[in-house]
Protein backbone atom coordinates (compact mmCIF):
# COMPACT_ATOMS: atom_id res chain seq x y z
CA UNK A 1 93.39 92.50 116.87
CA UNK A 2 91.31 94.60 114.29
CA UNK A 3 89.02 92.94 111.77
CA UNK A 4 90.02 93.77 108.15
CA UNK A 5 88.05 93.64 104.74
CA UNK A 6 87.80 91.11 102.51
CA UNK A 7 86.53 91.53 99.13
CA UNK A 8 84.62 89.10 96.71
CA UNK A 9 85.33 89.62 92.71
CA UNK A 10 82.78 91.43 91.89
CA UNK A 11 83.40 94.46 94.70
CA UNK A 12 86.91 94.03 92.85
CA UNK A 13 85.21 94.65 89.79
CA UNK A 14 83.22 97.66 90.72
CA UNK A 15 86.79 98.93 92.69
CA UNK A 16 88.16 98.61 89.37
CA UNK A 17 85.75 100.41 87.67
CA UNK A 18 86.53 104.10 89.61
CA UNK A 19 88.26 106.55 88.91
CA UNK A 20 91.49 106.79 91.26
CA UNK A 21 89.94 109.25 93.84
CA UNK A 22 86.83 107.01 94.18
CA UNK A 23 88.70 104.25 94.24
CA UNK A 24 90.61 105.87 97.75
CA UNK A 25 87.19 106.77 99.12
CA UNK A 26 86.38 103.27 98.36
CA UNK A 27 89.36 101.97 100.34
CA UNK A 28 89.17 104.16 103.61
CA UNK A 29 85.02 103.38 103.81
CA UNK A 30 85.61 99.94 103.15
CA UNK A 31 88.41 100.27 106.40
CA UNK A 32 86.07 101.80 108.40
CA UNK A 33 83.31 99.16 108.25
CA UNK A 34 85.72 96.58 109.28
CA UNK A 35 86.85 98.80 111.92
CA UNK A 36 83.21 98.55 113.03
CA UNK A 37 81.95 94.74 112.45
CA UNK A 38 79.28 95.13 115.05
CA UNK A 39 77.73 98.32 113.06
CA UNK A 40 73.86 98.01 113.00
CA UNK A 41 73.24 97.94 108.45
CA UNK A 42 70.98 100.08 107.10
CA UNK A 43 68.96 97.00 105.96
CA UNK A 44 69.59 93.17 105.86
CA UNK A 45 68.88 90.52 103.34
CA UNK A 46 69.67 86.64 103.36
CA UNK A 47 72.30 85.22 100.55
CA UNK A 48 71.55 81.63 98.91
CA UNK A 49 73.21 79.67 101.56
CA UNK A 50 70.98 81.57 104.21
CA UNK A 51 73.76 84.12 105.40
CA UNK A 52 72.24 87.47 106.82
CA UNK A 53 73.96 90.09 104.59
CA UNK A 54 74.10 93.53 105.98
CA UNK A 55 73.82 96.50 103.39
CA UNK A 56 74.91 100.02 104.31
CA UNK A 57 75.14 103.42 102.47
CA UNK A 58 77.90 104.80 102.72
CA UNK A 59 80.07 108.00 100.97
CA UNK A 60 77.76 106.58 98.21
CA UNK A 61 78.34 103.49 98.17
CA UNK A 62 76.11 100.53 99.23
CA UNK A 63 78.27 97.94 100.61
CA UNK A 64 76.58 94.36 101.16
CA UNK A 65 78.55 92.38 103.71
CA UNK A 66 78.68 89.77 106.11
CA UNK A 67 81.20 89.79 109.66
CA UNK A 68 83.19 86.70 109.81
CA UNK A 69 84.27 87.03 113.89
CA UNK A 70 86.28 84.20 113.67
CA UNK A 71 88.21 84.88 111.12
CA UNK A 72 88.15 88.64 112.45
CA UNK A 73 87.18 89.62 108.48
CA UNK A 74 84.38 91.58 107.23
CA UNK A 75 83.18 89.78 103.72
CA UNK A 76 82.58 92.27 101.24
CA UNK A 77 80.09 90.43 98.88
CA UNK A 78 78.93 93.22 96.74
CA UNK A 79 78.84 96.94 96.25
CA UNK A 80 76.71 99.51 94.04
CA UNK A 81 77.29 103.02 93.18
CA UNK A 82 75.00 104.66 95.70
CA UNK A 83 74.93 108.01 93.54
């Protein structure tokens, strides 16, 4: 069973803020990091409640998330243009 993404508002914000191309490019990198939970971030912070948050750059994007195995999702928290 594959993990999938799950997005918080404001990544649904910035989504829909793109134009429709981005907004693909978007999609299939956000796809791919749940197709890799285990992928080693380019960085890591902690959120509020103590939660390591992993941030990569990606197709310029920086996507901050968090793997949920359990639930086999990949939390989306956040995500700035990377340009």
């Amino acid at each position: 069973m594959r993990y999938r993404p799950v997005f918080s508002d404001s990544a649904v914000v910035f989504f829909a803020s793109l134009s429709r191309r981005r907004q693909r490019k978007f999609l299939d990198r956000a796809l791919e990091l749940a197709g890799d939970p285990f992928l080693v971030p380019d960085f890591r912070s902690e959120d509020d409640d103590g939660r390591e948050i992993g941030h990569v750059l990606v197709d310029d994007f920086i996507f901050s998330y968090w793997p949920d195995h359990a639930a086999r999702v990949v939390m989306i928290v956040d995500v700035e243009d990377g340009e």
